[in-house]
PDB file of N, CA and C in Angstrom:
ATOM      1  N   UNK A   1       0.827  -1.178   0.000  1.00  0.00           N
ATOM      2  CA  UNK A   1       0.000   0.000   0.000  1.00  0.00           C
ATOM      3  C   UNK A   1       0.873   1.244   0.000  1.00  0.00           C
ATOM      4  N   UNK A   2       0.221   2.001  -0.468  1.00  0.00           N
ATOM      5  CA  UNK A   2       1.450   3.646  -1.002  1.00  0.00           C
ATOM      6  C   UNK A   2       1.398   4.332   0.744  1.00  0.00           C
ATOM      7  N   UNK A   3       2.402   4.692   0.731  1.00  0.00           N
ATOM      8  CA  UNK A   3       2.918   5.192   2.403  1.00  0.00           C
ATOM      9  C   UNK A   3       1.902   6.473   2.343  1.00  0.00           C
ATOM     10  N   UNK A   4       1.387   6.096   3.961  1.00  0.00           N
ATOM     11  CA  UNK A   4       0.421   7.341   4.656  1.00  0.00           C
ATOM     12  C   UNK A   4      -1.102   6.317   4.410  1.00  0.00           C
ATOM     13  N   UNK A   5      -0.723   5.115   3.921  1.00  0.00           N
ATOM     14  CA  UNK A   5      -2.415   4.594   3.419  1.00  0.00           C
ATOM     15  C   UNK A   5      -2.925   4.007   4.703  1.00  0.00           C
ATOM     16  N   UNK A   6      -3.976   3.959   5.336  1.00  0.00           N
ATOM     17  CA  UNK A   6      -4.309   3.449   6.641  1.00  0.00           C
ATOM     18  C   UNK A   6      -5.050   2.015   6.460  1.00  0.00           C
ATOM     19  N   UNK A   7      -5.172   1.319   5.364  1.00  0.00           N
ATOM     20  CA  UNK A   7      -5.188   0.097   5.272  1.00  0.00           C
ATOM     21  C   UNK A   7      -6.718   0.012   4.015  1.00  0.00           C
ATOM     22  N   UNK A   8      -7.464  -0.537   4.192  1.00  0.00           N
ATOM     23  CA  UNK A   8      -8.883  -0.552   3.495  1.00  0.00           C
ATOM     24  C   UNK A   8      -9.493  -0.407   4.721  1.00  0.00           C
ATOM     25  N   UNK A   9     -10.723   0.564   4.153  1.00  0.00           N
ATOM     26  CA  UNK A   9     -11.594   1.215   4.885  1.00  0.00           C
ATOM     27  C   UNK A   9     -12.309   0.379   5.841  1.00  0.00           C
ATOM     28  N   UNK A  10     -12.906   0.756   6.923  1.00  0.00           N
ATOM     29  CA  UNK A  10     -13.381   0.160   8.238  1.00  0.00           C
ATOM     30  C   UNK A  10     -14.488   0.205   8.079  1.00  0.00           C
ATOM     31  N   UNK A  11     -15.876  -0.174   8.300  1.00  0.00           N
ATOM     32  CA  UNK A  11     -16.957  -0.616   7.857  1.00  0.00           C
ATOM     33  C   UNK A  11     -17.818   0.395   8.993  1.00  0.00           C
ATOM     34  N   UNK A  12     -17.233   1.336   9.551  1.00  0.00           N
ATOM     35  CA  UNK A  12     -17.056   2.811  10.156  1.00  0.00           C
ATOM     36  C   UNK A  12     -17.444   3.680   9.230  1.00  0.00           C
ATOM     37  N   UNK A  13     -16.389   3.884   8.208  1.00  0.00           N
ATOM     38  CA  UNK A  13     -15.940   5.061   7.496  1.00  0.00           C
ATOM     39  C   UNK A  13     -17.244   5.024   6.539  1.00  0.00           C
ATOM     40  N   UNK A  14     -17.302   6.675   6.911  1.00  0.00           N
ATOM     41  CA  UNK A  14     -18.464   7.259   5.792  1.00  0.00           C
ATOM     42  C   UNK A  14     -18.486   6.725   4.598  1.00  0.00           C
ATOM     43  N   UNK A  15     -19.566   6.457   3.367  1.00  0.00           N
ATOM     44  CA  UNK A  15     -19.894   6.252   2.530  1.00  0.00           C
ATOM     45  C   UNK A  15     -19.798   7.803   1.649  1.00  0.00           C
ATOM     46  N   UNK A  16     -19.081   8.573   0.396  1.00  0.00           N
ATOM     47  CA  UNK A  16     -19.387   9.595   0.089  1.00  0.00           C
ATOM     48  C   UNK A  16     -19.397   9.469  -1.659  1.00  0.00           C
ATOM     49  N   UNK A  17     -20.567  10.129  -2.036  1.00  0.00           N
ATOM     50  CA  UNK A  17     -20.992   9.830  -3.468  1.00  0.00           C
ATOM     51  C   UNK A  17     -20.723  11.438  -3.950  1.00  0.00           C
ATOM     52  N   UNK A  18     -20.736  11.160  -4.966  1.00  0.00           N
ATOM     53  CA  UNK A  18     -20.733  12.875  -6.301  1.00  0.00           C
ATOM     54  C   UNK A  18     -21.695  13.061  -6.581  1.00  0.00           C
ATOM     55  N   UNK A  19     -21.532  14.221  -6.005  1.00  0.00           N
ATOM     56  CA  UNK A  19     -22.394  15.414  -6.388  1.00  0.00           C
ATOM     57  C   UNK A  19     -23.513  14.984  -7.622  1.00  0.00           C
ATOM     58  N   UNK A  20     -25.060  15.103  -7.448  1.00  0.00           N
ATOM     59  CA  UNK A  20     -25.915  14.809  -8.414  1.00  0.00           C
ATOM     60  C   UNK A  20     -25.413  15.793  -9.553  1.00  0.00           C
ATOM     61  N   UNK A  21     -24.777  16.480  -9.755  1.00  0.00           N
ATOM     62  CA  UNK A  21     -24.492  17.475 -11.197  1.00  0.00           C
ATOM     63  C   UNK A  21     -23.151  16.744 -11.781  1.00  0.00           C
ATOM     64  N   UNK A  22     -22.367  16.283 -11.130  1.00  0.00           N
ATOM     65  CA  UNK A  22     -21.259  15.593 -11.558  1.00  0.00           C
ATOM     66  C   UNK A  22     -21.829  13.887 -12.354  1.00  0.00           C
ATOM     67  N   UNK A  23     -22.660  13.402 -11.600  1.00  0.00           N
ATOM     68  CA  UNK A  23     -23.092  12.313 -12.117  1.00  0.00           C
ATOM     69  C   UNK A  23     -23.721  12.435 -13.923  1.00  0.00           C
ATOM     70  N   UNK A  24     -22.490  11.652 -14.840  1.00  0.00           N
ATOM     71  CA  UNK A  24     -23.297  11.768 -16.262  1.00  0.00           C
ATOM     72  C   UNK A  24     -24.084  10.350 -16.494  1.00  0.00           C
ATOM     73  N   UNK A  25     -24.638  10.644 -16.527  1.00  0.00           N
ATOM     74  CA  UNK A  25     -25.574   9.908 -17.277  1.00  0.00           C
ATOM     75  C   UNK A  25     -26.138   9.358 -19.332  1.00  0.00           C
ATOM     76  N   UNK A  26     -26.641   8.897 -19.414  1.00  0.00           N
ATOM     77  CA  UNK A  26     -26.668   8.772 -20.960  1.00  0.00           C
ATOM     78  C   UNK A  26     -27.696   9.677 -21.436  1.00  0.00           C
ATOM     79  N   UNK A  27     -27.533  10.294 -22.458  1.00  0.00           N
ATOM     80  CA  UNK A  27     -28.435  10.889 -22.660  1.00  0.00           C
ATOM     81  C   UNK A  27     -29.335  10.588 -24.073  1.00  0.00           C
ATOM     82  N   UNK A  28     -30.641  10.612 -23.941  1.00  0.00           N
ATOM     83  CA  UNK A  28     -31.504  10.673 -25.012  1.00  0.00           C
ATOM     84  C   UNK A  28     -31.220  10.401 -26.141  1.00  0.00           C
ATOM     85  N   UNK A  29     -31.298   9.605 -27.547  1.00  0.00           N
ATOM     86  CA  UNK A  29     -31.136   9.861 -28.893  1.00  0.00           C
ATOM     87  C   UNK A  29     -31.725  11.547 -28.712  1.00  0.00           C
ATOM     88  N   UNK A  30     -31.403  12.182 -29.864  1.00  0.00           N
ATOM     89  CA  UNK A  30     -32.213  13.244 -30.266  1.00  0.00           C
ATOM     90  C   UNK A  30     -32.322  13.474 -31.830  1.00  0.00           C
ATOM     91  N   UNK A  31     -33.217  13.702 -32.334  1.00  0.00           N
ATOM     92  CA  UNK A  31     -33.817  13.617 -33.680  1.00  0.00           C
ATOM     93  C   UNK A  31     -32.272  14.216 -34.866  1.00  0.00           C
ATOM     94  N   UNK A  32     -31.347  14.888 -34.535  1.00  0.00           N
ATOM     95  CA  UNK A  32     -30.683  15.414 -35.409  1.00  0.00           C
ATOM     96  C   UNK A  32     -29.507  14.990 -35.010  1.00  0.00           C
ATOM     97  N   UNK A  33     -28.897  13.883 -34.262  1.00  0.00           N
ATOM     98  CA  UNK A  33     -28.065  12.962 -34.180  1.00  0.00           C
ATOM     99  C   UNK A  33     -27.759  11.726 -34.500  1.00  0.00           C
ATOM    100  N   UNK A  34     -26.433  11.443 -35.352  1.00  0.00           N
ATOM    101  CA  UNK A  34     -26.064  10.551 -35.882  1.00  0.00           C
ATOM    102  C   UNK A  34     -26.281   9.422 -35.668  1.00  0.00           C
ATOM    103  N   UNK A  35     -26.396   8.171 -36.321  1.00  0.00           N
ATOM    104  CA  UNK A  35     -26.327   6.941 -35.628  1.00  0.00           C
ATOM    105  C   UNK A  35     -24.709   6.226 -35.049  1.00  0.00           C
ATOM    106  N   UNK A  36     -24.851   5.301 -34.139  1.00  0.00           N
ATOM    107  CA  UNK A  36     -23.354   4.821 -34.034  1.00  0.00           C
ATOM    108  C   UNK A  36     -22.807   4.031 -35.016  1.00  0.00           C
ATOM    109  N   UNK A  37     -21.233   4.063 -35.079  1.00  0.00           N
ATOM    110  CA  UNK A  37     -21.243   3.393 -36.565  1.00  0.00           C
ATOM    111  C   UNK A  37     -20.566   2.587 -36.068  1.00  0.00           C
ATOM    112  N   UNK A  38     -21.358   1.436 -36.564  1.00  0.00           N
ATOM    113  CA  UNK A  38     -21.156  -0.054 -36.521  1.00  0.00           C
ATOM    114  C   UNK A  38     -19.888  -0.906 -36.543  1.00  0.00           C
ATOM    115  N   UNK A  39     -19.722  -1.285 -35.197  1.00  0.00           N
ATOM    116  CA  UNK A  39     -18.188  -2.027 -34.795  1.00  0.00           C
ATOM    117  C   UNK A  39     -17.933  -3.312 -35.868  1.00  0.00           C
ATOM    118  N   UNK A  40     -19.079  -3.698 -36.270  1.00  0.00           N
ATOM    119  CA  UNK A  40     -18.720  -5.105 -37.121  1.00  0.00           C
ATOM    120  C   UNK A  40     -18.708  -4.351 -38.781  1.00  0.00           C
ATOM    121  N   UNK A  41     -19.223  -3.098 -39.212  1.00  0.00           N
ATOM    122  CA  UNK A  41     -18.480  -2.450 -40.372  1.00  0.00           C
ATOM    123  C   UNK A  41     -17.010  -2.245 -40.612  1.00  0.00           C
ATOM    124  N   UNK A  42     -16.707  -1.727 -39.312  1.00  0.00           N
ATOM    125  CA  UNK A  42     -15.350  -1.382 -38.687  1.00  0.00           C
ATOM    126  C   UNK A  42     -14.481  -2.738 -38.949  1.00  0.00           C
ATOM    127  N   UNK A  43     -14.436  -3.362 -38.335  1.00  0.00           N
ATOM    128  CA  UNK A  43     -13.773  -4.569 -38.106  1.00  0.00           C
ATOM    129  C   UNK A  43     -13.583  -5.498 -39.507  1.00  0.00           C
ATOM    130  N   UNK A  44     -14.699  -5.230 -40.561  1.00  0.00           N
ATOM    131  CA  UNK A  44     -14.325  -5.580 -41.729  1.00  0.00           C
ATOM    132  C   UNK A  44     -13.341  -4.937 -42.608  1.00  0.00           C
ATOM    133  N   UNK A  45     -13.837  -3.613 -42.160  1.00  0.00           N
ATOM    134  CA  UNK A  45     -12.840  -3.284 -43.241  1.00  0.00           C
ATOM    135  C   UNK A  45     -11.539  -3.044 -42.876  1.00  0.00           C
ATOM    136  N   UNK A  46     -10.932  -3.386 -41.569  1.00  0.00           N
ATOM    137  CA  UNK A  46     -10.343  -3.006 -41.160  1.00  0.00           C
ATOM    138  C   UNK A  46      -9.263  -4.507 -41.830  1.00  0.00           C
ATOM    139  N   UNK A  47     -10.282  -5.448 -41.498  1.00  0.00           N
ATOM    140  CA  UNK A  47      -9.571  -7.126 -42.662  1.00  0.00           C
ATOM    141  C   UNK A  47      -9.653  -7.121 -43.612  1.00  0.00           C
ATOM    142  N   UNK A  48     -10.233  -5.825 -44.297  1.00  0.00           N
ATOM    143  CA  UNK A  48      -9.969  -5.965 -46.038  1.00  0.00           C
ATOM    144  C   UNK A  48      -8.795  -5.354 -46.455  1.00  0.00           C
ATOM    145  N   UNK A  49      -8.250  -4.244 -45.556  1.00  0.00           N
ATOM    146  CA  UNK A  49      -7.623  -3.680 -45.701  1.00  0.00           C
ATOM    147  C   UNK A  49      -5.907  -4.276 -45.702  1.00  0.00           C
ATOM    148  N   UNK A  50      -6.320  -4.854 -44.636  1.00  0.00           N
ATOM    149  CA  UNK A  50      -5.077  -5.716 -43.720  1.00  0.00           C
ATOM    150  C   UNK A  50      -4.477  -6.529 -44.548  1.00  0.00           C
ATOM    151  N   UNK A  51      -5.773  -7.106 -45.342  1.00  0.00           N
ATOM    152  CA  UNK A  51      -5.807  -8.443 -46.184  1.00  0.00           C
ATOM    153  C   UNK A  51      -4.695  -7.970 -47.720  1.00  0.00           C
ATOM    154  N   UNK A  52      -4.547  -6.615 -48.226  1.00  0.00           N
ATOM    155  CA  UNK A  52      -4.131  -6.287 -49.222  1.00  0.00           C
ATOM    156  C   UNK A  52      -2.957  -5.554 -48.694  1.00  0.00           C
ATOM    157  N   UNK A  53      -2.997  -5.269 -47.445  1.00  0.00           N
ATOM    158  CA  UNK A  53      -1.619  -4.497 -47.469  1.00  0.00           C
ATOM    159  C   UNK A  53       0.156  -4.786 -46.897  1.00  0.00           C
ATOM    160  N   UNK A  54      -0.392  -6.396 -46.746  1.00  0.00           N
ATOM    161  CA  UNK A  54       0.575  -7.443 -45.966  1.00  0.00           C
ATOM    162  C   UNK A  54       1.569  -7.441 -47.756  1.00  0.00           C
ATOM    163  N   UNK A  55       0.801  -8.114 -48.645  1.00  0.00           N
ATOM    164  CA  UNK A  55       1.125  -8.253 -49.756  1.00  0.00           C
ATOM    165  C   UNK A  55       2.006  -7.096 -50.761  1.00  0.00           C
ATOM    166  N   UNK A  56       0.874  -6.360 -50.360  1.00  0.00           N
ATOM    167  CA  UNK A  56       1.774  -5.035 -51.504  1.00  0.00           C
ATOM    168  C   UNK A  56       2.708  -4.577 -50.856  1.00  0.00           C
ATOM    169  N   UNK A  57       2.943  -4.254 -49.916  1.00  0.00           N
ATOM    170  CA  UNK A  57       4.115  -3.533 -48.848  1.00  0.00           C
ATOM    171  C   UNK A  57       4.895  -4.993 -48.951  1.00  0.00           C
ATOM    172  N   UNK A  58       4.914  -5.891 -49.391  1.00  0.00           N
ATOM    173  CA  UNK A  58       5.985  -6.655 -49.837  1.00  0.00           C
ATOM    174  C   UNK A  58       6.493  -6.834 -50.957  1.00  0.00           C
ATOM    175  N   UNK A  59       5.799  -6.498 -52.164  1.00  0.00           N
ATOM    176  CA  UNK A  59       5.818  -6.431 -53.597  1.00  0.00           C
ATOM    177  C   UNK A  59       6.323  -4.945 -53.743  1.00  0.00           C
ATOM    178  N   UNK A  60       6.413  -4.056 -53.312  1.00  0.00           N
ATOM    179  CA  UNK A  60       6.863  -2.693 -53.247  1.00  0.00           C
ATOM    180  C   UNK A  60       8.069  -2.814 -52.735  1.00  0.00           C
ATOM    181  N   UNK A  61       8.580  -3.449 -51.722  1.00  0.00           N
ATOM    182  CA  UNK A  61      10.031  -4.010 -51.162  1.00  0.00           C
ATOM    183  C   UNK A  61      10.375  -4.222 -52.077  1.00  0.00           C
ATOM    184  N   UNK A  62      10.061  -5.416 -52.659  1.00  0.00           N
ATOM    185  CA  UNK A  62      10.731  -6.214 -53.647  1.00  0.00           C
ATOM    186  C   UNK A  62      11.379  -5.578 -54.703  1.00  0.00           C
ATOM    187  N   UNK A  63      10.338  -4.591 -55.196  1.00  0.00           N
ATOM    188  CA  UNK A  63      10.231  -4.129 -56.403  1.00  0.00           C
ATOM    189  C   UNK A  63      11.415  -3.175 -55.763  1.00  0.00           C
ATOM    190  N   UNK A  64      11.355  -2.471 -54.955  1.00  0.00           N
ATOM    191  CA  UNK A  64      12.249  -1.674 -54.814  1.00  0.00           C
ATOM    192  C   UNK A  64      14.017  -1.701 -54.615  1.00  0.00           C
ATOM    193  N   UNK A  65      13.982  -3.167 -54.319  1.00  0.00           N
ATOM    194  CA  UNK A  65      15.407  -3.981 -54.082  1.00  0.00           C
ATOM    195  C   UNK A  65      15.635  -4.065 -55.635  1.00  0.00           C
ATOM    196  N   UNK A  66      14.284  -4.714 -56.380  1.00  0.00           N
ATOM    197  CA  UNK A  66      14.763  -5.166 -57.503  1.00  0.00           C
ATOM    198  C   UNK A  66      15.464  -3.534 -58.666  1.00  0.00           C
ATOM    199  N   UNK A  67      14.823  -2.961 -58.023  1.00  0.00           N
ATOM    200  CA  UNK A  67      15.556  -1.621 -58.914  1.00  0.00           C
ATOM    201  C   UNK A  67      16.441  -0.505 -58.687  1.00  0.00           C
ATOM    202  N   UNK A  68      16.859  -0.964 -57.241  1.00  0.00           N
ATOM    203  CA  UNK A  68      18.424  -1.056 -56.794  1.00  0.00           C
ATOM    204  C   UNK A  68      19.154  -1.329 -57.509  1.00  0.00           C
ATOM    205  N   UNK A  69      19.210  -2.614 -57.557  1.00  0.00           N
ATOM    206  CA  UNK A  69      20.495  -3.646 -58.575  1.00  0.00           C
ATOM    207  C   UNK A  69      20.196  -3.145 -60.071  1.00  0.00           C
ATOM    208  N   UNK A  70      19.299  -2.798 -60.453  1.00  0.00           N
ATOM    209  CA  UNK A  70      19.217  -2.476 -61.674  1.00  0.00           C
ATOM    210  C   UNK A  70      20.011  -1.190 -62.229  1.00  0.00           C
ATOM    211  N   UNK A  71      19.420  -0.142 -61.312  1.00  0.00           N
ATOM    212  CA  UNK A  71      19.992   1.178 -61.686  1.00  0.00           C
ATOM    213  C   UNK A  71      21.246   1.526 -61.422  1.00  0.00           C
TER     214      UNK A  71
END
């Protein structure tokens, strides 16, 4: 425990909550707000992407070694 800590609390010690104005809460859809955008849209394209760029960022190496030796 970090020095000055008096152990876990004693079944004594006050209970103290925040302030009802501090407490957020969720609020309402409202008619001129966006929808959330969709974690499983996300996540696809995030493997389509993945899926093409393992490849070319190796074919671009390549290519680029290969025109090293060339030039």
């Amino acid at each position: 425990m970090p020095e000055g800590s008096t152990g876990p609390l004693s079944s004594e010690a006050p209970l103290v909550a925040a302030p009802q104005e501090t407490i957020v809460t969720d609020r309402p859809e409202r008619a001129h707000d966006f929808p959330a955008f969709p974690v499983s849209a996300a996540e696809r394209s995030i493997e389509t992407v993945s899926r093409f760029a393992g490849p070319l960022v190796f074919f671009v190496a390549l290519g680029g070694i290969v025109w090293l030796f060339v030039k």
